[in-house]
PDB file of N, CA and C in Angstrom:
ATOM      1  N   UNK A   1     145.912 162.272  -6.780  1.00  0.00           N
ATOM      2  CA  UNK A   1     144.623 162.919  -6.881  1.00  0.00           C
ATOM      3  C   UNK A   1     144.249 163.198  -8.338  1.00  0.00           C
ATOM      4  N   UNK A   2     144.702 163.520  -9.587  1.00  0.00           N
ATOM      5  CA  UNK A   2     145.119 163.767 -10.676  1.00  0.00           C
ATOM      6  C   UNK A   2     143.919 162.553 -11.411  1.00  0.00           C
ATOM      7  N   UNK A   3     145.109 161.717 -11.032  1.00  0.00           N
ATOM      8  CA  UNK A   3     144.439 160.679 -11.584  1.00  0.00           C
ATOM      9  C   UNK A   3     143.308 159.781 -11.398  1.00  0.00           C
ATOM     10  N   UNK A   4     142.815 160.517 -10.098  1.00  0.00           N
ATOM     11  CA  UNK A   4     141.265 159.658  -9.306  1.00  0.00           C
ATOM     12  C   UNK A   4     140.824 160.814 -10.601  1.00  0.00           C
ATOM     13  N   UNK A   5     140.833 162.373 -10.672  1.00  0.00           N
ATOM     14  CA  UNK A   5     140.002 163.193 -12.017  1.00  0.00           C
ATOM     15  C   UNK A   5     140.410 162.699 -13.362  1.00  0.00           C
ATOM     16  N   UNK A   6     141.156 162.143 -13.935  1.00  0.00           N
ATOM     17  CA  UNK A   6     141.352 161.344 -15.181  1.00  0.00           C
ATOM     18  C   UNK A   6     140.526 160.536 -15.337  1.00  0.00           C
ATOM     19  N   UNK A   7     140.449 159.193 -13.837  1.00  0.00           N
ATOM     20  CA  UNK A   7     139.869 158.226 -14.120  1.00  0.00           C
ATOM     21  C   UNK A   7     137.830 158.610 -14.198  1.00  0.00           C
ATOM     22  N   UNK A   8     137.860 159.206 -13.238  1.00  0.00           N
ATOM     23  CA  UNK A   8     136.540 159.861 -12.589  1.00  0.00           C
ATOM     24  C   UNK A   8     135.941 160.027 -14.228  1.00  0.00           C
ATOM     25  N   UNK A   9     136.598 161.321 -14.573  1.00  0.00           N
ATOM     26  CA  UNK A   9     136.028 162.072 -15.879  1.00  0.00           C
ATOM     27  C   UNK A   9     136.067 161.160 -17.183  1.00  0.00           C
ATOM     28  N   UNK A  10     137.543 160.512 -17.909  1.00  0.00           N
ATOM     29  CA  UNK A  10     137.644 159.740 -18.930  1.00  0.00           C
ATOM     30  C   UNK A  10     137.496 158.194 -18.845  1.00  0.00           C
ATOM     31  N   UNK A  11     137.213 157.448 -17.596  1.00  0.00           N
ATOM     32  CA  UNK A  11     137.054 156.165 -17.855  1.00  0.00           C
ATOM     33  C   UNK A  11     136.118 155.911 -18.791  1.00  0.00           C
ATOM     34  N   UNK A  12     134.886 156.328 -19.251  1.00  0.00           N
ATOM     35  CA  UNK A  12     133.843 155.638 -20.300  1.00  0.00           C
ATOM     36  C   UNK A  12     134.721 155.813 -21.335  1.00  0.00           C
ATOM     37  N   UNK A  13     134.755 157.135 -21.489  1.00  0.00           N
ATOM     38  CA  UNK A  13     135.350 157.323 -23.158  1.00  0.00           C
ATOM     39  C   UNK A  13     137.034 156.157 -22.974  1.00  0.00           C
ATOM     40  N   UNK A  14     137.454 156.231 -22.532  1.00  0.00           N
ATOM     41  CA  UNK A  14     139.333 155.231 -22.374  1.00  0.00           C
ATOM     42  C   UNK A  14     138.495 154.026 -22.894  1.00  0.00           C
ATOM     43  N   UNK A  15     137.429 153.443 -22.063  1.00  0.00           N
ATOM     44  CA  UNK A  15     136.986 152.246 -21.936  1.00  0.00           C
ATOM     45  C   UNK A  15     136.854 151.989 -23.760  1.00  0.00           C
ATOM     46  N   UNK A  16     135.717 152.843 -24.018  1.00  0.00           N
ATOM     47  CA  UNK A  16     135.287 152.743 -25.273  1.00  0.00           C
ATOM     48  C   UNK A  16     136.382 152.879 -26.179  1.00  0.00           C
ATOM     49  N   UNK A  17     137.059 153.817 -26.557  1.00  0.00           N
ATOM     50  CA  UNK A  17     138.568 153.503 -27.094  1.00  0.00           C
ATOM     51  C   UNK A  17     139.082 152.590 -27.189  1.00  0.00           C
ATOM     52  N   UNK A  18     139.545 151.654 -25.935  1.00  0.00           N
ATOM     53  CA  UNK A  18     140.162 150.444 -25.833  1.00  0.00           C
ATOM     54  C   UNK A  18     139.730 149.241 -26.481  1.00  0.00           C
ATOM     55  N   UNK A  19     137.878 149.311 -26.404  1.00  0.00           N
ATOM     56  CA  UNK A  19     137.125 148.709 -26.634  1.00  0.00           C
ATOM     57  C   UNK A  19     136.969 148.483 -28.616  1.00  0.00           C
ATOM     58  N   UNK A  20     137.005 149.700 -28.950  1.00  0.00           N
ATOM     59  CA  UNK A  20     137.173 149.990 -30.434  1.00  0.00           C
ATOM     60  C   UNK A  20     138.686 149.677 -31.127  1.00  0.00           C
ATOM     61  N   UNK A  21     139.315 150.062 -30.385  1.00  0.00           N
ATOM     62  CA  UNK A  21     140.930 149.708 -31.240  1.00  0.00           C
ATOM     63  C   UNK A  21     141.381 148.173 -30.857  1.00  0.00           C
ATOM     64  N   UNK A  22     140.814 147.352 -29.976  1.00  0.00           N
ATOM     65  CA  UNK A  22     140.761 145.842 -29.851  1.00  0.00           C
ATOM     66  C   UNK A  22     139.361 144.784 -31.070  1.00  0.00           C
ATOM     67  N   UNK A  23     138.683 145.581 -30.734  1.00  0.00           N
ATOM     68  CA  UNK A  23     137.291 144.965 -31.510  1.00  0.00           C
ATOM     69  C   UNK A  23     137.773 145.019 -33.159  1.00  0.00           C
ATOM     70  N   UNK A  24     138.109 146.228 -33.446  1.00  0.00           N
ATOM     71  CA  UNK A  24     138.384 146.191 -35.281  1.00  0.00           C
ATOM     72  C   UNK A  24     139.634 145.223 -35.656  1.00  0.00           C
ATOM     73  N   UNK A  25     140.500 145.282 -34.495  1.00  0.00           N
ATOM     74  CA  UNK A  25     141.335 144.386 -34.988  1.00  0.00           C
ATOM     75  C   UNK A  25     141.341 142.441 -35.020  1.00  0.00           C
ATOM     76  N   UNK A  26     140.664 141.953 -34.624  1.00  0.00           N
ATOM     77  CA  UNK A  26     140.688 140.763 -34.537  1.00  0.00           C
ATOM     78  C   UNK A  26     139.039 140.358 -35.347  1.00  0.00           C
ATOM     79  N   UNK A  27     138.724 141.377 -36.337  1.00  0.00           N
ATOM     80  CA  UNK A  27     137.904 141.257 -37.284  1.00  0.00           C
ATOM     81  C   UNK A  27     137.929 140.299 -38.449  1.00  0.00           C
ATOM     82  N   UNK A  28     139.494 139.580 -38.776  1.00  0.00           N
ATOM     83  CA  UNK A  28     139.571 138.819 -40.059  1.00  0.00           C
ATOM     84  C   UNK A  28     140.287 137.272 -39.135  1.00  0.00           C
ATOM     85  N   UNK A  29     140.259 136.324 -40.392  1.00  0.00           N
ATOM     86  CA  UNK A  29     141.234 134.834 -39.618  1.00  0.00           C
ATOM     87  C   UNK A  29     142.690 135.714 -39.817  1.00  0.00           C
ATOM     88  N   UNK A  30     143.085 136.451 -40.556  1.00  0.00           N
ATOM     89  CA  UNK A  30     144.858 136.464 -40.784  1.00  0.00           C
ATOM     90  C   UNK A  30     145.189 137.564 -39.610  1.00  0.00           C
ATOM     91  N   UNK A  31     144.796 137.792 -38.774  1.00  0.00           N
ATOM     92  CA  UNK A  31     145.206 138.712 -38.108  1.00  0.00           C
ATOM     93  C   UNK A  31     146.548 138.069 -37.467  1.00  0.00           C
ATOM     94  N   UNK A  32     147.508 139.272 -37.180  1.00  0.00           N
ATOM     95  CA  UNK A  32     148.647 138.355 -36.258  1.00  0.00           C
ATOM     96  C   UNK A  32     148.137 137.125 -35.077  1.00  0.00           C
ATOM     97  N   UNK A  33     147.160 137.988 -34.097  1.00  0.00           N
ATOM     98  CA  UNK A  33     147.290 137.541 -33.137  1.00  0.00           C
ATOM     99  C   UNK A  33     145.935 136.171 -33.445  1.00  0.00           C
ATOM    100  N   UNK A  34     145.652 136.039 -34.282  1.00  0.00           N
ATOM    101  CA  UNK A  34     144.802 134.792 -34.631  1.00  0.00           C
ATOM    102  C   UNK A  34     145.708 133.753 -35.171  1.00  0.00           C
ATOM    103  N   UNK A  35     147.072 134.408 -35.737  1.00  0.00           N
ATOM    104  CA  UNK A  35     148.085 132.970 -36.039  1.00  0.00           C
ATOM    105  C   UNK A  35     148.785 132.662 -34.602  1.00  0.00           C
ATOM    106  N   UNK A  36     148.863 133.661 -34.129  1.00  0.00           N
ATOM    107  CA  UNK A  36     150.057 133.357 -32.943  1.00  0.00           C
ATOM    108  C   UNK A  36     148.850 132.206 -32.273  1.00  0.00           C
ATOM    109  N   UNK A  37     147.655 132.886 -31.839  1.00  0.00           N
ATOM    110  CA  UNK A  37     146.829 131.518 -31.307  1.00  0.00           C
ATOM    111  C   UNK A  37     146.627 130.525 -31.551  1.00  0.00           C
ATOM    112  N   UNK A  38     146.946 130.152 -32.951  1.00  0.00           N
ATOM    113  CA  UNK A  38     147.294 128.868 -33.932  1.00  0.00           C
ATOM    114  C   UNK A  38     147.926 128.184 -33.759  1.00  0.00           C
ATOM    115  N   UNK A  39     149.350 128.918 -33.679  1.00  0.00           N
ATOM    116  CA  UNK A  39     150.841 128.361 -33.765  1.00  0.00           C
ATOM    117  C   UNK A  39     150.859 127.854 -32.229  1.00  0.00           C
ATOM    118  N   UNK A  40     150.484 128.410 -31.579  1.00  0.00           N
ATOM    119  CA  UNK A  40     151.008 128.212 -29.838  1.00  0.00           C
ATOM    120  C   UNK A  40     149.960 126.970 -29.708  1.00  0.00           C
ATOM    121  N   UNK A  41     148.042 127.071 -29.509  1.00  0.00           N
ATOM    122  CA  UNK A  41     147.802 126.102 -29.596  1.00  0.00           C
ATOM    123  C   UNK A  41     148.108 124.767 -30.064  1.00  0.00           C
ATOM    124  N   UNK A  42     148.696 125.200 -31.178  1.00  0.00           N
ATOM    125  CA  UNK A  42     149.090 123.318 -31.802  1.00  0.00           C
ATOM    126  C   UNK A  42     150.386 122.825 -31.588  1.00  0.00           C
ATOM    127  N   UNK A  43     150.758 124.004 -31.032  1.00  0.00           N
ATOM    128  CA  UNK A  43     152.082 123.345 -30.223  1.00  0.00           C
ATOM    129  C   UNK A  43     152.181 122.954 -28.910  1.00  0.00           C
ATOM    130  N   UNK A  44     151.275 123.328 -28.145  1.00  0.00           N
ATOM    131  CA  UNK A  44     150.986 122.872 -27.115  1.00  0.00           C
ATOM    132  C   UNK A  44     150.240 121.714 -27.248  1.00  0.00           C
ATOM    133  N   UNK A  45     149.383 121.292 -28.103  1.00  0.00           N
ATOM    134  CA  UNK A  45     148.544 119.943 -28.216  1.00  0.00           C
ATOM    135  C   UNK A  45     149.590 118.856 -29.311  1.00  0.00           C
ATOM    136  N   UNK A  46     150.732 119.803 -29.775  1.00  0.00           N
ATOM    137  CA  UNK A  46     151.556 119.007 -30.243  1.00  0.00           C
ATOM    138  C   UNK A  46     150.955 118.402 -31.595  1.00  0.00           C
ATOM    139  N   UNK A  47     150.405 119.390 -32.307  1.00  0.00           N
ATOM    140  CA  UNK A  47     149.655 119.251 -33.706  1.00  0.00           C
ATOM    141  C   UNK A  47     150.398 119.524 -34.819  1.00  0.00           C
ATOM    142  N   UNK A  48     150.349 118.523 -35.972  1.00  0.00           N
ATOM    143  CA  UNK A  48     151.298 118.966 -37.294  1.00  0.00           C
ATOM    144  C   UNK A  48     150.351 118.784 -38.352  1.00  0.00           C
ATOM    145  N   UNK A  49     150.978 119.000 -38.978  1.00  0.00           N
ATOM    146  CA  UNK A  49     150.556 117.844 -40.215  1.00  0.00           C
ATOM    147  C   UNK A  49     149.525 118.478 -41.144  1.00  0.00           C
ATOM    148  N   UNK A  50     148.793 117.622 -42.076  1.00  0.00           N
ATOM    149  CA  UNK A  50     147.359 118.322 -42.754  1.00  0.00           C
ATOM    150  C   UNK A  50     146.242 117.856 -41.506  1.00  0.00           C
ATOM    151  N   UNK A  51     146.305 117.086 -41.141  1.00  0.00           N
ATOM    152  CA  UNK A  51     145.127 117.094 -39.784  1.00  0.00           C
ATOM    153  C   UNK A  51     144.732 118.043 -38.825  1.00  0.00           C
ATOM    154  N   UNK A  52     145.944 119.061 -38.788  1.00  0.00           N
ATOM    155  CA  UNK A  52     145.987 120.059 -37.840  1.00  0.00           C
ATOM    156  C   UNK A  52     144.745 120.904 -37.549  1.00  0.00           C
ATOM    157  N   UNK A  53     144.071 121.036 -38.345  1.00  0.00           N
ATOM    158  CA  UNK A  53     143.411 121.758 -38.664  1.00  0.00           C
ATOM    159  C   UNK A  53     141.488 121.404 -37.917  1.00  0.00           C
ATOM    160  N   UNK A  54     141.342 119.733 -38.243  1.00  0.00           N
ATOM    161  CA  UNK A  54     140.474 119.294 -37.396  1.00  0.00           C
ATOM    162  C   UNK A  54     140.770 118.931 -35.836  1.00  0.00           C
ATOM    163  N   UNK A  55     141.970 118.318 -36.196  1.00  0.00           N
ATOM    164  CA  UNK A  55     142.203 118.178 -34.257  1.00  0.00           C
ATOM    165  C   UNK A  55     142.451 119.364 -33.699  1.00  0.00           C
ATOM    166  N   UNK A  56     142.791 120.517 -34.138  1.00  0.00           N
ATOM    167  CA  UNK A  56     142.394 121.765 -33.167  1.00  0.00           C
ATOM    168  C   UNK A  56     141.471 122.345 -32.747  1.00  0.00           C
ATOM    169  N   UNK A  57     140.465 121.849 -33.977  1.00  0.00           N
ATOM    170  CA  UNK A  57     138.790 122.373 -33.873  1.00  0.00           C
ATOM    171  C   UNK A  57     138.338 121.655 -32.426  1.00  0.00           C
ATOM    172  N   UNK A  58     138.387 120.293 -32.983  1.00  0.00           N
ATOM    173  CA  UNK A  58     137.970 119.236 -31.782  1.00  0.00           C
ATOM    174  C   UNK A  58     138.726 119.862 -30.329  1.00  0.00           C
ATOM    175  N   UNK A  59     139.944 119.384 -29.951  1.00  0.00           N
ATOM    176  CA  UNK A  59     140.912 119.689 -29.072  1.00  0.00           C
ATOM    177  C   UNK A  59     139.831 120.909 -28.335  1.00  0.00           C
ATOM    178  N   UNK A  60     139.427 122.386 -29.136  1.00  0.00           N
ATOM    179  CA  UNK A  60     138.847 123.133 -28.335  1.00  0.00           C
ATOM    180  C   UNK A  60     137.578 123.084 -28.171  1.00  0.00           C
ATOM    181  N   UNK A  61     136.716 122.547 -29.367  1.00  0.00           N
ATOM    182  CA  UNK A  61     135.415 122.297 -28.753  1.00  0.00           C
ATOM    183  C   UNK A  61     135.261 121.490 -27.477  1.00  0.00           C
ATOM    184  N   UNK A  62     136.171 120.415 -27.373  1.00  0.00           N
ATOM    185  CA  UNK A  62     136.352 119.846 -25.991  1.00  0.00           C
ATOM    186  C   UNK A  62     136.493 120.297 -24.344  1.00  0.00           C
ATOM    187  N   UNK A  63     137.307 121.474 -24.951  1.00  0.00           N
ATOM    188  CA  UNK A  63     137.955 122.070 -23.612  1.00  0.00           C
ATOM    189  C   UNK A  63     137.085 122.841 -23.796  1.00  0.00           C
ATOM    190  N   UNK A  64     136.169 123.907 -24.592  1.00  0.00           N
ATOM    191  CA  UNK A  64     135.304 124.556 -24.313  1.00  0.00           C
ATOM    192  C   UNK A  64     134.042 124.050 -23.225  1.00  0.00           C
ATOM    193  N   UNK A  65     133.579 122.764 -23.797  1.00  0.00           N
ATOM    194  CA  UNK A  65     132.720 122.065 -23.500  1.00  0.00           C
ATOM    195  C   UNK A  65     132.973 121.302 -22.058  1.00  0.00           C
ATOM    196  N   UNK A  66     134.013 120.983 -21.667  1.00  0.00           N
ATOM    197  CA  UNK A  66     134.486 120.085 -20.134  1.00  0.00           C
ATOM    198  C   UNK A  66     135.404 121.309 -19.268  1.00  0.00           C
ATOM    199  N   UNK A  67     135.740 122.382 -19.674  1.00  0.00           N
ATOM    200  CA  UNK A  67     136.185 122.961 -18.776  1.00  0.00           C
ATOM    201  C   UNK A  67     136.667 124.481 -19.227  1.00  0.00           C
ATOM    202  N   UNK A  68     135.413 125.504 -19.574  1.00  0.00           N
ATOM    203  CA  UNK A  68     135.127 126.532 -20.134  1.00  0.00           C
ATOM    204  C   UNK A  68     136.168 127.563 -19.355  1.00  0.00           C
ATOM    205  N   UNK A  69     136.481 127.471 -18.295  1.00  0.00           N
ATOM    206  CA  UNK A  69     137.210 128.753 -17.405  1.00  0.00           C
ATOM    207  C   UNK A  69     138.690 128.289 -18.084  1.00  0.00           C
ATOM    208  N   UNK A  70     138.998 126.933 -18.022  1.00  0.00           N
ATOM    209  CA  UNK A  70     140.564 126.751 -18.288  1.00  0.00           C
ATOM    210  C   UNK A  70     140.705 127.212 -19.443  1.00  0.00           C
ATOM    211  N   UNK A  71     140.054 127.164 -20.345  1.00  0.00           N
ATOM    212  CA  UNK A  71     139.915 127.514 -21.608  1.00  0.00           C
ATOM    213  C   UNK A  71     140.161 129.288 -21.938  1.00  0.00           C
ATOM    214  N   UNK A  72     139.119 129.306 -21.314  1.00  0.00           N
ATOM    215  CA  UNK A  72     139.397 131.525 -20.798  1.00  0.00           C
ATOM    216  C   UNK A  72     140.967 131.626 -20.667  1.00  0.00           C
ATOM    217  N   UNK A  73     141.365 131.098 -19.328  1.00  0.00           N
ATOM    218  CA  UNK A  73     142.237 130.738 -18.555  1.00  0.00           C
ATOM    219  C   UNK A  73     143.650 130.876 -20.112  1.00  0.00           C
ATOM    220  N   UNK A  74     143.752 129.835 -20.655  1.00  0.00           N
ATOM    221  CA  UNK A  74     144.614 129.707 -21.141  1.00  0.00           C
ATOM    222  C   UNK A  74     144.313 130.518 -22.457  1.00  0.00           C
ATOM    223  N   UNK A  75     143.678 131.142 -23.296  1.00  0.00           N
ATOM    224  CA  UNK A  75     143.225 132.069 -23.963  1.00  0.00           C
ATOM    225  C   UNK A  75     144.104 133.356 -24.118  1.00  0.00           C
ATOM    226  N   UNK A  76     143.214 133.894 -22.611  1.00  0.00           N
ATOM    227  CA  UNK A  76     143.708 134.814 -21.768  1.00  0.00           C
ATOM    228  C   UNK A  76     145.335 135.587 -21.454  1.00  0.00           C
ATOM    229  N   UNK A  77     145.909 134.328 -21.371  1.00  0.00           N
ATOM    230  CA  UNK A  77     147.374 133.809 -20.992  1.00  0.00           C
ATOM    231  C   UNK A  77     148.146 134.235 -22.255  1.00  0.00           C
ATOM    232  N   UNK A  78     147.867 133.236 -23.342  1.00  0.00           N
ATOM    233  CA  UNK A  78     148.464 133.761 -24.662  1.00  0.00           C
ATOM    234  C   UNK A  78     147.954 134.767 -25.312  1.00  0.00           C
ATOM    235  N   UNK A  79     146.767 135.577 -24.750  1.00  0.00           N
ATOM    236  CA  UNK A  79     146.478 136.758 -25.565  1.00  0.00           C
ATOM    237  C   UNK A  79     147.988 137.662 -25.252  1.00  0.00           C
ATOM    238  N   UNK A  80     147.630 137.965 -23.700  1.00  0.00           N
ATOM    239  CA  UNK A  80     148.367 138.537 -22.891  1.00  0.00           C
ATOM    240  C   UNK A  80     150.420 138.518 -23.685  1.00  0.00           C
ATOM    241  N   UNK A  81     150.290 136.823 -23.624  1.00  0.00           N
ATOM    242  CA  UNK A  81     151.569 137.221 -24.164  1.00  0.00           C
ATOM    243  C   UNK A  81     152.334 137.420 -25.597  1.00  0.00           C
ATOM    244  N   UNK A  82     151.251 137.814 -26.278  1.00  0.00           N
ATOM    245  CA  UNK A  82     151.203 138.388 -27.768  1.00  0.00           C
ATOM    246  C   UNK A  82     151.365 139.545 -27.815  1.00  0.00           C
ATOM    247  N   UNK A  83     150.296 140.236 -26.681  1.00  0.00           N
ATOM    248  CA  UNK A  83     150.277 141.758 -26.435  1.00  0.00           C
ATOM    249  C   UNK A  83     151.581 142.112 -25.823  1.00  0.00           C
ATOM    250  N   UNK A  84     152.035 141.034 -24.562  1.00  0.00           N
ATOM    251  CA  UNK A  84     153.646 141.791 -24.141  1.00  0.00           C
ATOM    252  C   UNK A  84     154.648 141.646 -25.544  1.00  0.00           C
ATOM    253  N   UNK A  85     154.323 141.181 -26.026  1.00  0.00           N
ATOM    254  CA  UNK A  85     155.686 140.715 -27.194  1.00  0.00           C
ATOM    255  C   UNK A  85     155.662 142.394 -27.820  1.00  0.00           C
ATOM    256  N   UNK A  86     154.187 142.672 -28.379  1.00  0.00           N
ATOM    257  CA  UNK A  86     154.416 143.816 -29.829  1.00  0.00           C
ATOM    258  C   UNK A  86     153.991 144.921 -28.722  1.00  0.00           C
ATOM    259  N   UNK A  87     153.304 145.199 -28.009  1.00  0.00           N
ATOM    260  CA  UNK A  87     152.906 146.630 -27.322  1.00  0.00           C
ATOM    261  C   UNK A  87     153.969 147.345 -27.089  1.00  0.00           C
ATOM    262  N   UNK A  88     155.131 147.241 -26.502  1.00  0.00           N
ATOM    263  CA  UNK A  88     156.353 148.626 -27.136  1.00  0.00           C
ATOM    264  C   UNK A  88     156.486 148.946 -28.161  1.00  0.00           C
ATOM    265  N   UNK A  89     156.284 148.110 -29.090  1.00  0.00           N
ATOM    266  CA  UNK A  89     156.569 148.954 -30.203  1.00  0.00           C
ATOM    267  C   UNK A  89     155.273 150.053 -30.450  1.00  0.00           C
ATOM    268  N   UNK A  90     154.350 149.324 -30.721  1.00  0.00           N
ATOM    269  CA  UNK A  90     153.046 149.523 -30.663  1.00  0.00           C
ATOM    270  C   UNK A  90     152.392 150.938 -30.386  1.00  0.00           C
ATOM    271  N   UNK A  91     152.698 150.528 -29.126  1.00  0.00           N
ATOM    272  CA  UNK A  91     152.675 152.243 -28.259  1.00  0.00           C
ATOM    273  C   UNK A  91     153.688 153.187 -28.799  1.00  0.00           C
ATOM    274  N   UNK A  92     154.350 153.037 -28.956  1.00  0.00           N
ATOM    275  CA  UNK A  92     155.347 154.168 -29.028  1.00  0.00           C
ATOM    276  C   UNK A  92     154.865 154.160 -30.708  1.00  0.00           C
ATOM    277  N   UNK A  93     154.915 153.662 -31.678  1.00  0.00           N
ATOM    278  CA  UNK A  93     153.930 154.350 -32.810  1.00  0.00           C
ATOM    279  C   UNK A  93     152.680 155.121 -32.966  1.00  0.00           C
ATOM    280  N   UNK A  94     151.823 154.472 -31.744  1.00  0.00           N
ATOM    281  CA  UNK A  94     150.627 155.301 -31.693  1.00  0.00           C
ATOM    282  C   UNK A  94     150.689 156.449 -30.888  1.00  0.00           C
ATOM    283  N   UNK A  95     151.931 156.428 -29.996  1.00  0.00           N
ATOM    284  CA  UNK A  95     151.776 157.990 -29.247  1.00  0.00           C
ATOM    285  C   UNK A  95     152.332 158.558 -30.251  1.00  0.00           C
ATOM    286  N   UNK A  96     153.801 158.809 -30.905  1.00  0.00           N
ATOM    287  CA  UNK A  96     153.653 159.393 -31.896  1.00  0.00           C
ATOM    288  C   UNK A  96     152.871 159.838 -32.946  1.00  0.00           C
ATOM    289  N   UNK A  97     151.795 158.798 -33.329  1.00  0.00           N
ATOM    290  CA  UNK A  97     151.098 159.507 -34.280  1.00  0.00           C
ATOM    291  C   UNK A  97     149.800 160.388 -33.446  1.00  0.00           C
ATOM    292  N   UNK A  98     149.485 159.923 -32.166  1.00  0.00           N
ATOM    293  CA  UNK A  98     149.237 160.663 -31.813  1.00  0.00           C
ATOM    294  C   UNK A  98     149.248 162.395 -31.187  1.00  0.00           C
ATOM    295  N   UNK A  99     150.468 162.043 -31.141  1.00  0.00           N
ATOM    296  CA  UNK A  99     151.126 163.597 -30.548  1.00  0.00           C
ATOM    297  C   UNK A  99     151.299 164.176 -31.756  1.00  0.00           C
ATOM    298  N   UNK A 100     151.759 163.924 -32.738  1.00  0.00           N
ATOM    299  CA  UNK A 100     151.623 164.634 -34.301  1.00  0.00           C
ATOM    300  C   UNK A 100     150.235 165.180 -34.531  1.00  0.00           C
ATOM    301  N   UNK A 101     148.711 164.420 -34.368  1.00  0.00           N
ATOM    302  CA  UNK A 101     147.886 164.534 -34.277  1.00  0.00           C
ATOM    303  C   UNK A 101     147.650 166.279 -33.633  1.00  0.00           C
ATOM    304  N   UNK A 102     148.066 165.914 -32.586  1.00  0.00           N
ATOM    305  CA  UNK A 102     147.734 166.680 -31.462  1.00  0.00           C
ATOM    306  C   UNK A 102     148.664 168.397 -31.726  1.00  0.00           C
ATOM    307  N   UNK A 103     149.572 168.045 -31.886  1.00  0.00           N
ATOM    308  CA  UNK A 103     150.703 169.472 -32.059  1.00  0.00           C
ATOM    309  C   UNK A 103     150.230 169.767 -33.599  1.00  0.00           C
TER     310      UNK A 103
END
């Protein structure tokens, strides 16, 4: 019951939070999780070299263009498993600095 009044009362504001501490971060190309999407894509299309760089462009304008959900789809997938990799640590830094915050 607790938590139907958590969700009830703080879902906008959680939402918006979530929404803000995801949005600022994937603001620049060097972000971690913009290499990890790099590295994994061109290893999955099996990309090296100095070319790498146009055949990945292509590779996704393609799949954007012939099959937009798989694309989500697999996006999605490796966001996800970027976020399982660092979010323990992650969390447990930000509750701390949060609870410091807070006390």
């Amino acid at each position: 019951m607790s938590n139907t009044v958590i969700l009830r009362l703080l879902e906008p504001m959680i939402i918006s939070i979530l929404s803000n501490m995801f949005r600022s971060e994937i603001l620049h190309e060097n972000h971690p999780l913009i290499s990890f999407l790099e590295q994994r894509l061109s290893r999955i299309w099996a990309l090296s070299g100095g070319l790498r760089c146009p055949e990945l462009e292509g590779k996704l304008v393609e799949l954007r263009r012939s099959s937009p959900d798989k694309l989500k789809e697999l996006v999605e997938q490796l966001v996800k498993e970027y976020y399982g990799k660092i979010q323990p640590t992650r969390t447990i830094k930000k509750r701390r600095e949060v609870v410091e915050a807070v006390v």
